[in-house]
Structures are given as structure tokens and as C-alpha cells.
Protein backbone atom coordinates (compact mmCIF):
# COMPACT_ATOMS: atom_id res chain seq x y z
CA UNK A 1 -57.87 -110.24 -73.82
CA UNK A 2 -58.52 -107.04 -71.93
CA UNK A 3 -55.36 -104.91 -70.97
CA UNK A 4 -56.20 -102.04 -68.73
CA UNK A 5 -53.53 -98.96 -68.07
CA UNK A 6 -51.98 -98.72 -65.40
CA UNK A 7 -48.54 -97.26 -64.27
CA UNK A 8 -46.46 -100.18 -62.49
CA UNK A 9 -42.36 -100.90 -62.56
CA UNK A 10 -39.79 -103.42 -64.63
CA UNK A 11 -38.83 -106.17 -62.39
CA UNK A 12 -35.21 -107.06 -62.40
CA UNK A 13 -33.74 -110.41 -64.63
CA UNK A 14 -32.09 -111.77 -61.83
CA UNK A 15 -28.35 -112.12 -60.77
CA UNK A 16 -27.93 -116.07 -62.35
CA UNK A 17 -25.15 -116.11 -65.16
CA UNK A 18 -26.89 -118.74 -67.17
CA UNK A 19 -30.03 -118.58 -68.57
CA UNK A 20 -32.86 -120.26 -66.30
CA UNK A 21 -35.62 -122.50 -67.20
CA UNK A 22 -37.44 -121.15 -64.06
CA UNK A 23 -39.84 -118.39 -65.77
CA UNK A 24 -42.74 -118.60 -63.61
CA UNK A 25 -40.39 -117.00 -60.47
CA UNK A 26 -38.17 -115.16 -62.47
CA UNK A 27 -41.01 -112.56 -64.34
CA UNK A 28 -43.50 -112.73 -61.04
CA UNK A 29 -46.08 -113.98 -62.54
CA UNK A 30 -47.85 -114.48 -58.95
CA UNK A 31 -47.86 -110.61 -58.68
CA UNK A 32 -48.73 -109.25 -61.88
CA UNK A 33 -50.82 -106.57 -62.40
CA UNK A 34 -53.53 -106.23 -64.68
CA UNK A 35 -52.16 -104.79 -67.64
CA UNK A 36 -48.97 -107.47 -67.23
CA UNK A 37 -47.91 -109.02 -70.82
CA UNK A 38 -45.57 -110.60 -72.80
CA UNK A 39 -44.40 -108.98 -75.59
CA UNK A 40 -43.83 -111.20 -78.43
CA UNK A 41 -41.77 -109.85 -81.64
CA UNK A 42 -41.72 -111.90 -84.43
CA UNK A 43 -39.25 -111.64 -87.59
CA UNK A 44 -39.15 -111.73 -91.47
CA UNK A 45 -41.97 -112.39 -93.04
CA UNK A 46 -44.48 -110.74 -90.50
CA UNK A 47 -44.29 -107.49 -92.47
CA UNK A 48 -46.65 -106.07 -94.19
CA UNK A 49 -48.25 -103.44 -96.27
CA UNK A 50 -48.86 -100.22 -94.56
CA UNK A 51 -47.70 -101.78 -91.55
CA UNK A 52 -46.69 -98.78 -88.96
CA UNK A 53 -49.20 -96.09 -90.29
CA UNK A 54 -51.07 -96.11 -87.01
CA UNK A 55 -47.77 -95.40 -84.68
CA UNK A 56 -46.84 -92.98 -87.23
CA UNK A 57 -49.98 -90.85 -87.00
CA UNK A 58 -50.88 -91.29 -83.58
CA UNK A 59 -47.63 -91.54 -81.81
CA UNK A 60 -44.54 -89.21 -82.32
CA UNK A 61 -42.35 -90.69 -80.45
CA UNK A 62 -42.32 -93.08 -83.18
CA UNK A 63 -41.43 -91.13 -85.67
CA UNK A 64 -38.75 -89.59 -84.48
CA UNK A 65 -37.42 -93.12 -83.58
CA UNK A 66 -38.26 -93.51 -87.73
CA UNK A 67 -35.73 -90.46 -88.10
CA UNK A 68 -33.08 -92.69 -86.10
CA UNK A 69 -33.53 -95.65 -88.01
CA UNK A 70 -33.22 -94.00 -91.81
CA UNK A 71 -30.20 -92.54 -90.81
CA UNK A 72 -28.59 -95.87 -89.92
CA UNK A 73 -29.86 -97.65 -92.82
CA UNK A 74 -30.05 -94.64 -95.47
CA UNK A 75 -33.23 -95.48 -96.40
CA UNK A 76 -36.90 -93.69 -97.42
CA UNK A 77 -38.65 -96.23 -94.52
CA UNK A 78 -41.73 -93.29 -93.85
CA UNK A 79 -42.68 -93.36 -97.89
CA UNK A 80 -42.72 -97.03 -97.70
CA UNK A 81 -44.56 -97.41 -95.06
CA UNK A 82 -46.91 -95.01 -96.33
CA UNK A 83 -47.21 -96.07 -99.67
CA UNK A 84 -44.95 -99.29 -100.43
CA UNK A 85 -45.92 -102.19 -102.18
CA UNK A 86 -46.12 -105.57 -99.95
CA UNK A 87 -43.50 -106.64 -102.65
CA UNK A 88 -40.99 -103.79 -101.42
CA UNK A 89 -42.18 -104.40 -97.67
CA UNK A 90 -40.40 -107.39 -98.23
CA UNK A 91 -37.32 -106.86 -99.29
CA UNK A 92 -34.25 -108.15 -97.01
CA UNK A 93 -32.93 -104.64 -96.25
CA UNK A 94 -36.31 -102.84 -95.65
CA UNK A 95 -38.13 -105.65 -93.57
CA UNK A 96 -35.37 -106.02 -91.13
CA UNK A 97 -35.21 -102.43 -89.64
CA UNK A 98 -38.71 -101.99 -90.73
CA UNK A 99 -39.86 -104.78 -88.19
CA UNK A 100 -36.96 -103.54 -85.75
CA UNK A 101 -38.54 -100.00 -85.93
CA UNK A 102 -42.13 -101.56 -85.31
CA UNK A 103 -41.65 -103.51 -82.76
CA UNK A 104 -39.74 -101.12 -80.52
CA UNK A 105 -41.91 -97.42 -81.19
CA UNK A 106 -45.27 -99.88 -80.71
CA UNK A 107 -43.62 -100.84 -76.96
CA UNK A 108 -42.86 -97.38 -76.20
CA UNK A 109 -46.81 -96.89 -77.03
CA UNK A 110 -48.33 -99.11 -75.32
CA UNK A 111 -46.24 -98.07 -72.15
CA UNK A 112 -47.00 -94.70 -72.67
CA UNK A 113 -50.92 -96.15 -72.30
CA UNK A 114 -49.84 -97.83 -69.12
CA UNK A 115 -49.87 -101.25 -70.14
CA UNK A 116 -46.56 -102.87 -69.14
CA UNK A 117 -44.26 -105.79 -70.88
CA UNK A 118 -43.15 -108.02 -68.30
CA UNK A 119 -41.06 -110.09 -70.78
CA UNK A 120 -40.16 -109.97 -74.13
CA UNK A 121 -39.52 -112.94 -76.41
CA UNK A 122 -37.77 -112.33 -79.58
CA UNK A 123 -38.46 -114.62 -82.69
CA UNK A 124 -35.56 -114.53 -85.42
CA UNK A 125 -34.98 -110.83 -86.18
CA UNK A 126 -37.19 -110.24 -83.52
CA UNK A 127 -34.44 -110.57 -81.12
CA UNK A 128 -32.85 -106.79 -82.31
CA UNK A 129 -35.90 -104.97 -80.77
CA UNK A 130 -36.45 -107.25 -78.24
CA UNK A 131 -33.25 -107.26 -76.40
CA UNK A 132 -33.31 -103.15 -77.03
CA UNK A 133 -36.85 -103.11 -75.42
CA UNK A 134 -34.94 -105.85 -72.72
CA UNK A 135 -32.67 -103.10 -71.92
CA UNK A 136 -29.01 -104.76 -73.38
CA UNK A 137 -28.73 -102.35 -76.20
CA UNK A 138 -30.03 -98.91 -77.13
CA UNK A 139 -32.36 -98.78 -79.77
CA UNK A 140 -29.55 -97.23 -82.05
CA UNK A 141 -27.61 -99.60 -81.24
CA UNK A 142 -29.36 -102.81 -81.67
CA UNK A 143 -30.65 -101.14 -85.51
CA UNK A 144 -26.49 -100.76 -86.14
CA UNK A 145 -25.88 -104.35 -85.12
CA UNK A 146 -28.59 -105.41 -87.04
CA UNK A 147 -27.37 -103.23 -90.38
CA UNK A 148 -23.95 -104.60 -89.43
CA UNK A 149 -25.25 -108.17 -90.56
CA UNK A 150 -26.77 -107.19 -93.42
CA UNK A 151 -23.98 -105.08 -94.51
CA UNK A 152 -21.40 -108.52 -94.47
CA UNK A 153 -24.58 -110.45 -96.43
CA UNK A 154 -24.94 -108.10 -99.24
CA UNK A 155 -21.00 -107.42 -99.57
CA UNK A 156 -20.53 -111.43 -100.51
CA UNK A 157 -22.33 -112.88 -103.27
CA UNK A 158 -23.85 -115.01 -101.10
CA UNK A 159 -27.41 -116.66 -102.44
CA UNK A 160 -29.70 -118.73 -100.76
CA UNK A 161 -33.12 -120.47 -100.37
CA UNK A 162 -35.69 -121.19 -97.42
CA UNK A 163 -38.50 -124.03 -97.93
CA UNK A 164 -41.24 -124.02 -95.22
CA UNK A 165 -41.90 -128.09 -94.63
CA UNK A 166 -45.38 -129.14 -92.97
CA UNK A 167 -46.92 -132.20 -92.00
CA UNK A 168 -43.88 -134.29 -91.56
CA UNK A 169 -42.28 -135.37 -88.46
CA UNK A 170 -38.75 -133.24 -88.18
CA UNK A 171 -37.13 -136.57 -86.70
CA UNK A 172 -38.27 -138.55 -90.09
CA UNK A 173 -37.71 -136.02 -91.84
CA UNK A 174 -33.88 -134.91 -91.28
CA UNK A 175 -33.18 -138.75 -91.84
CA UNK A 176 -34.77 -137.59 -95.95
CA UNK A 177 -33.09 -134.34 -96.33
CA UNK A 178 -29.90 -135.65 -95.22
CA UNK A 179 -28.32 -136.22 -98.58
CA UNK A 180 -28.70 -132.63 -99.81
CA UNK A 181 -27.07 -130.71 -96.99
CA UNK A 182 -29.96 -128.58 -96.52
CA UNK A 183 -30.20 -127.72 -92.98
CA UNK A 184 -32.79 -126.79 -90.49
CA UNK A 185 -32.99 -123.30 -89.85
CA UNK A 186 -36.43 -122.97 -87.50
CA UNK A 187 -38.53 -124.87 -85.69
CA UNK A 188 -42.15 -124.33 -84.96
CA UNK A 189 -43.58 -127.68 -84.15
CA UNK A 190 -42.59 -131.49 -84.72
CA UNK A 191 -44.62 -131.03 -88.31
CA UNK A 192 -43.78 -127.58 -88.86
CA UNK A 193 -40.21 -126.96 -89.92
CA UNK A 194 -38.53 -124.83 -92.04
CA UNK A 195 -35.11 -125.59 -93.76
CA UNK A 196 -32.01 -123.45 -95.26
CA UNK A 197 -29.19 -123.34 -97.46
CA UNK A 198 -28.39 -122.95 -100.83
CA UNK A 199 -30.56 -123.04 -103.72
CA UNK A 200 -28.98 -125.75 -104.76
CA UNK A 201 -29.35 -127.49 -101.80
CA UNK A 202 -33.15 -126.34 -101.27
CA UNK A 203 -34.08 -127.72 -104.84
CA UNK A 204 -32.97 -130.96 -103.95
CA UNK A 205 -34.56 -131.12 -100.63
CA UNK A 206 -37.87 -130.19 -102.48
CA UNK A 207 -36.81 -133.47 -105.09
CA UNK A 208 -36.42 -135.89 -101.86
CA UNK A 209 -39.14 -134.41 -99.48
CA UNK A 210 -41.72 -134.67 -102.74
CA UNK A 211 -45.21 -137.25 -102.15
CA UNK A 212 -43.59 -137.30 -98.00
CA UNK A 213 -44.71 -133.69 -97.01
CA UNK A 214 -47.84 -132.85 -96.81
CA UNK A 215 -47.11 -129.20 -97.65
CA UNK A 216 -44.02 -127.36 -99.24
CA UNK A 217 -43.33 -123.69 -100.12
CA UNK A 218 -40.52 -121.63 -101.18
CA UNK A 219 -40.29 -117.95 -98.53
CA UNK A 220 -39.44 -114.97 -101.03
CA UNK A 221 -35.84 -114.48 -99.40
CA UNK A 222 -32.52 -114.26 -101.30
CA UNK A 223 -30.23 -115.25 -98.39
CA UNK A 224 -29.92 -118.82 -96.21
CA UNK A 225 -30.85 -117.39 -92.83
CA UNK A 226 -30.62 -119.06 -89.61
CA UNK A 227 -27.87 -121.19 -91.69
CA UNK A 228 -24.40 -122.43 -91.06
CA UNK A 229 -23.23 -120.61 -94.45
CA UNK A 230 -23.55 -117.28 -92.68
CA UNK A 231 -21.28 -118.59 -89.86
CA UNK A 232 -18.80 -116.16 -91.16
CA UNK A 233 -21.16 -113.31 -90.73
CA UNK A 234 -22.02 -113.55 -86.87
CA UNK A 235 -18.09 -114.47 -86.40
CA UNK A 236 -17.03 -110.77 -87.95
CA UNK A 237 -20.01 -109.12 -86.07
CA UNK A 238 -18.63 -110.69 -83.25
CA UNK A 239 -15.21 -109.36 -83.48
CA UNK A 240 -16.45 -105.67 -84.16
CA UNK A 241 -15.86 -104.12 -81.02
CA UNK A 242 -17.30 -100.62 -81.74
CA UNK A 243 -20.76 -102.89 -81.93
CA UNK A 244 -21.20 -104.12 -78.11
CA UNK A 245 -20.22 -100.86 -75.88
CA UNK A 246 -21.74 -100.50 -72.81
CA UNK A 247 -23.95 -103.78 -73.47
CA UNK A 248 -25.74 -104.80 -70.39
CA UNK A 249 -27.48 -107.89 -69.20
CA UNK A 250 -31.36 -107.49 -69.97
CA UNK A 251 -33.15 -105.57 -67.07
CA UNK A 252 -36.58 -106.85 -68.39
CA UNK A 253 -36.52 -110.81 -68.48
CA UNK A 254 -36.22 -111.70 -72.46
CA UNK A 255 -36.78 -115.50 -73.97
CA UNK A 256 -33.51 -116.64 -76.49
CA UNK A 257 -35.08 -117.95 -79.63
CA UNK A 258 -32.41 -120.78 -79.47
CA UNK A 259 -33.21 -122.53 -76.37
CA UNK A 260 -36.45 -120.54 -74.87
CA UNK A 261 -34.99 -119.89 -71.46
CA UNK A 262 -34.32 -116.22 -69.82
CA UNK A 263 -31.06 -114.65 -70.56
CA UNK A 264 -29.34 -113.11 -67.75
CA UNK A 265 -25.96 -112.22 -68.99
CA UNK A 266 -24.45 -109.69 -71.35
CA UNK A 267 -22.53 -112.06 -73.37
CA UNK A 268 -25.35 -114.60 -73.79
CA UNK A 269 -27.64 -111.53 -75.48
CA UNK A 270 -24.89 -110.62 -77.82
CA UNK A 271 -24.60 -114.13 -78.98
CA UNK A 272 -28.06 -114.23 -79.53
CA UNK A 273 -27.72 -110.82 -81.46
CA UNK A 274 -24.47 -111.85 -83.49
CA UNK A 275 -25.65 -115.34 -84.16
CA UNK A 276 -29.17 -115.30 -85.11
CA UNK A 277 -28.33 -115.07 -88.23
CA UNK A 278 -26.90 -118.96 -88.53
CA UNK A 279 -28.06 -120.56 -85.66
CA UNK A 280 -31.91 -122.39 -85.77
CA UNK A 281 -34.33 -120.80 -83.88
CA UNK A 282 -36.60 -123.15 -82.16
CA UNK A 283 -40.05 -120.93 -81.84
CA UNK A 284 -41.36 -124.33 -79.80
CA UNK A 285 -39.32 -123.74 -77.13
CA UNK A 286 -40.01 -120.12 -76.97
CA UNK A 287 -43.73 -120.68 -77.30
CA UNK A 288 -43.24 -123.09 -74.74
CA UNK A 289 -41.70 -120.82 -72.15
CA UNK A 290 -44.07 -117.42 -72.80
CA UNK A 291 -47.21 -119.97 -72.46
CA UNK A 292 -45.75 -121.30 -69.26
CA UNK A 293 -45.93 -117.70 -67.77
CA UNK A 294 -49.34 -117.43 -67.82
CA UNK A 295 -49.50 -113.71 -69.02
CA UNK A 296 -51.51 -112.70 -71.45
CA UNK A 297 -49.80 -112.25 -74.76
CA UNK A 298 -49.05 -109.19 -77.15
CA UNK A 299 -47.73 -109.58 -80.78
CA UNK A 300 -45.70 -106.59 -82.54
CA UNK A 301 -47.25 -107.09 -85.59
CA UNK A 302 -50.21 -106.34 -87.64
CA UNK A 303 -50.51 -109.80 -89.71
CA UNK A 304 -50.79 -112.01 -86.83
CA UNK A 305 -47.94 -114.08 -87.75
CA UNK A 306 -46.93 -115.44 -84.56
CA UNK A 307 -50.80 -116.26 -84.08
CA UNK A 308 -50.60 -118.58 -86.74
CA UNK A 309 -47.79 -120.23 -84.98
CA UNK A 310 -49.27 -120.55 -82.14
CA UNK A 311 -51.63 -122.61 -83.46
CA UNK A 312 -49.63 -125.31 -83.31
CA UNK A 313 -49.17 -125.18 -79.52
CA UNK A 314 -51.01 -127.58 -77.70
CA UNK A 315 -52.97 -124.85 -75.61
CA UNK A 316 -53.72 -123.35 -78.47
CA UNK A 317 -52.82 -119.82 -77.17
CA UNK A 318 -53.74 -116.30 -78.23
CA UNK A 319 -51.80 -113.19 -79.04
CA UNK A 320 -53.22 -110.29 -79.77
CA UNK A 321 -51.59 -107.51 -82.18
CA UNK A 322 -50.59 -104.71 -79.87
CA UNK A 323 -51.99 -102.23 -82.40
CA UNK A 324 -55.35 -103.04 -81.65
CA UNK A 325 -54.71 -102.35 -77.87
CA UNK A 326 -53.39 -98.94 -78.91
CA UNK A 327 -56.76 -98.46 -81.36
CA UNK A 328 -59.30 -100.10 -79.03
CA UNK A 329 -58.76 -97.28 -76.12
């Protein structure tokens, strides 16, 4: 894929107040300039080592946006980056604003090359840059909402497990699991689930699902995400008003990770941003919907995680890390 710069607008989302399955007319894909793209940011687990050295060097914009973020999170983010383990890249309360950070300063980049996101889809934590980037939230803003869910996580002694399924059907295999009260926490394909809960709960689905999957593997995470038992975190995040002033609808159309259709209201994106935390995110649907567009697509990562995903579409699409757009020109 070849993205050329060029200086063009941010079309509007549209007045509808529900989300709309109609992407083709609602991003214009008919007029679309060269350089047109979706931006695709994907969550946890797409971190990695050294990942934001580039936009740090190159690009200061993003570190002053790095300035922003360690202030919200009191953290050391530029050391990391520069010289943290993968082991400490991965840590709940680094890789969230670390991918946040990412995802936005490497936008701001690219547009600054001329190459222009027509659409963003957020995957998982995705969704705190991408609906920043959208336009619903400030940057600062969507980084405090985000630090606002961890914050409830790490005051509980909450403990939990994740267990990436392949090679079983999710219909066959929810009928298996259903004993253990495990629950399914993301979809990427019919064989390519992954399920939460509590250890507990994640041991035993590993017991049942044993000689039936073709492929099982603990993720290094200490919490349940995209689980029910964090219901009480998105319904305090909710209630905290100081978190949603001056939210707007998203000016640039953006994909919800729960259902993979446009979101055109203010109150939809701050569901999306309170509840992604226990509600399942269903990457088929969004990969689904940003294929459907035709536009090329650009991943806000440097391990090509949702490339590996996207494998498992049946067009067998590709995304290409924006960093390499930035270090090609």
C-alpha cells in the first residue's frame, strides 16, 4: 500500500442518533483521495519493546503529548520506552496509556505528512485514542477516563485470567465452557475466541476445553477484561461526572468494537469508553465493517497485531503499521 501526502478535510459523522450499518456512504468512500485510510488501533497486548522511539525522535509533537500523559498517570513512560523491558511494556498500568499515547501522537504524524484518517476503528483499549482522534474527547481527557478505570481495578483486589481459544467453533464451544462460568470476552473469528473471568474459572475452562481445542494459551494479564466482573467498574466511571464534559459526538466516523457499526452520538461513545472494560468486543464485526470500506488500512502499532487478526478474515486483508509510512518518506 502506497499513501501519498496530500492536504484534504474530515468529513462529518452524520446527523443519525444510532449507529449505522451504512459505512460505505457514511465515510465517502466514492470520493476519497489518495492518501484516504482507516486508522485501526488495536489494544493490550500489541505493545512492545521500544515501541514509540521513532515518534519520539522524529516528531515533537509527540513528546510533548508524552509530557501530558505522565502527568495523568505519574509515570516514567519516556525511560520505558527508551529502555524498558518487553516484560515492563506489559504491565496493565504502562501498556494502557502507553498504547493510548501511541496511537494518538502517530495520527497527529501522519497528518502532519498529509495522509488523512477517514475513520478510525478502535479495538479494546484502542477505543481511548480512537474516539480522541474521532473528535468525542480531548486527548487529556480520554488518557483520564482511561486512568479512571484502572484506578477502580487496582483499588479492589480484584484477580483474573484470559485464555486465548483457537480452532474450535465459538457456538460448540460456549455449550463446553458453560459449566465453569468463564465468559467470552473477544471475538476474532468463529475459531478464534478468547475467554475471561476468574482464575478459577479460567483453570477450569482449560480442564473442559482440553483434547477439543486445537490451541490454548494463557495472555500475561492480572485482571478479567472485557468481563462481567468489572461491571462495577464501567458503572462508577459512568457516574463520574467530572469525566464526560463537553463530550461530543465523533466528527470523524469511528467503528464500536461491540457491534462494528459507526457511532454517531455522544452517549453511545461514552458507553463504549466506560464499558469496554466488561463488555466483549467482537473484532469480526469491526474487521467486517473497515474491510467493507474499501480504504486502505493503517495499524497504530509496531508488532502487527491486528495483521495477525486479520488473517482470519475471509479477504484476507492488509494493514500496514503506520510507522513505516512515517519512515518510508
Amino acid at each position: 500500500m502506497v499513501l501519498k501526502g496530500r492536504n484534504a478535510g474530515t468529513p462529518g459523522s452524520g446527523d443519525s442518533k444510532l449507529e449505522t450499518r451504512n459505512s460505505k456512504q457514511r465515510i465517502g468512500v466514492g470520493d476519497r483521495p489518495a492518501n484516504a485510510f482507516v486508522f485501526l488501533i488495536p489494544g493490550q497486548m500489541s505493545e512492545s519493546e521500544g515501541m514509540g522511539r521513532i515518534l519520539l525522535e522524529k516528531h515533537p509533537s509527540a513528546r510533548d503529548l508524552l509530557r501530558i500523559t505522565e502527568d495523568i498517570w505519574k509515570l516514567d513512560l519516556e525511560t520505558i520506552i527508551l529502555r524498558g523491558t518487553e516484560e515492563e511494556v506489559h504491565k496493565d498500568g504502562i501498556s494502557q496509556p502507553l498504547i493510548t499515547w501511541y496511537a494518538f501522537a502517530l495520527h497527529q504524524a501522519l497528518a502532519a505528512r498529509g495522509m488523512e484518517a477517514r475513520a478510525v476503528a478502535g479495538y479494546s483499549v484502542g477505543v481511548f485514542a480512537g474516539l480522541a482522534i474521532a473528535g468525542s474527547v480531548t486527548y487529556e481527557q480520554a488518557q483520564k477516563i482511561l486512568k479512571a478505570n484502572f484506578d477502580r481495578v487496582a483499588a479492589t483486589d480484584h484477580k483474573g485470567a484470559m485464555l486465548a481459544v483457537g480452532g474450535l467453533p465459538l457456538k460448540a464451544g460456549l455449550e463446553i465452557i458453560r459449566p465453569t462460568g468463564a465468559a467470552v470476552g473477544v471475538v476474532n473469528s468463529d475459531i478464534s475466541w478468547t475467554l475471561t473471568g476468574t482464575p478459577e474459572e479460567i483453570t477450569a475452562a482449560e480442564h473442559v476445553l482440553a483434547g477439543k481445542a486445537f490451541q490454548m494459551y494463557r495472555l500475561p494479564v492480572d485482571w478479567a477484561i472485557h468481563s462481567p466482573l468489572l461491571e462495577f467498574v464501567t458503572q462508577s466511571v459512568m457516574e463520574e461526572k467530572s469525566l464526560w464534559t463537553g463530550m461530543k459526538k465523533p466528527a470523524l466516523p469511528f467503528y464500536s468494537p461491540f457491534t462494528g457499526r459507526l457511532v454517531a452520538t455522544s452517549a453511545t461513545a461514552k458507553t463504549i469508553l466506560a464499558g469496554v472494560i466488561s463488555r466483549c468486543m467482537r473484532w469480526d464485526r469491526l474487521a467486517d465493517a473497515v474491510v467493507q470500506t474499501g480504504l486502505p488500512l493503517v495499524e497504530a502499532s509496531e508488532s502487527g497485531f491486528l495483521q495477525k487478526l486479520l488473517k482470519f478474515h475471509p479477504a484476507r486483508p492488509k494493514a500496514v503499521p503506520g510507522i513505516q509510512l512515517l519512515t518510508r518518506q
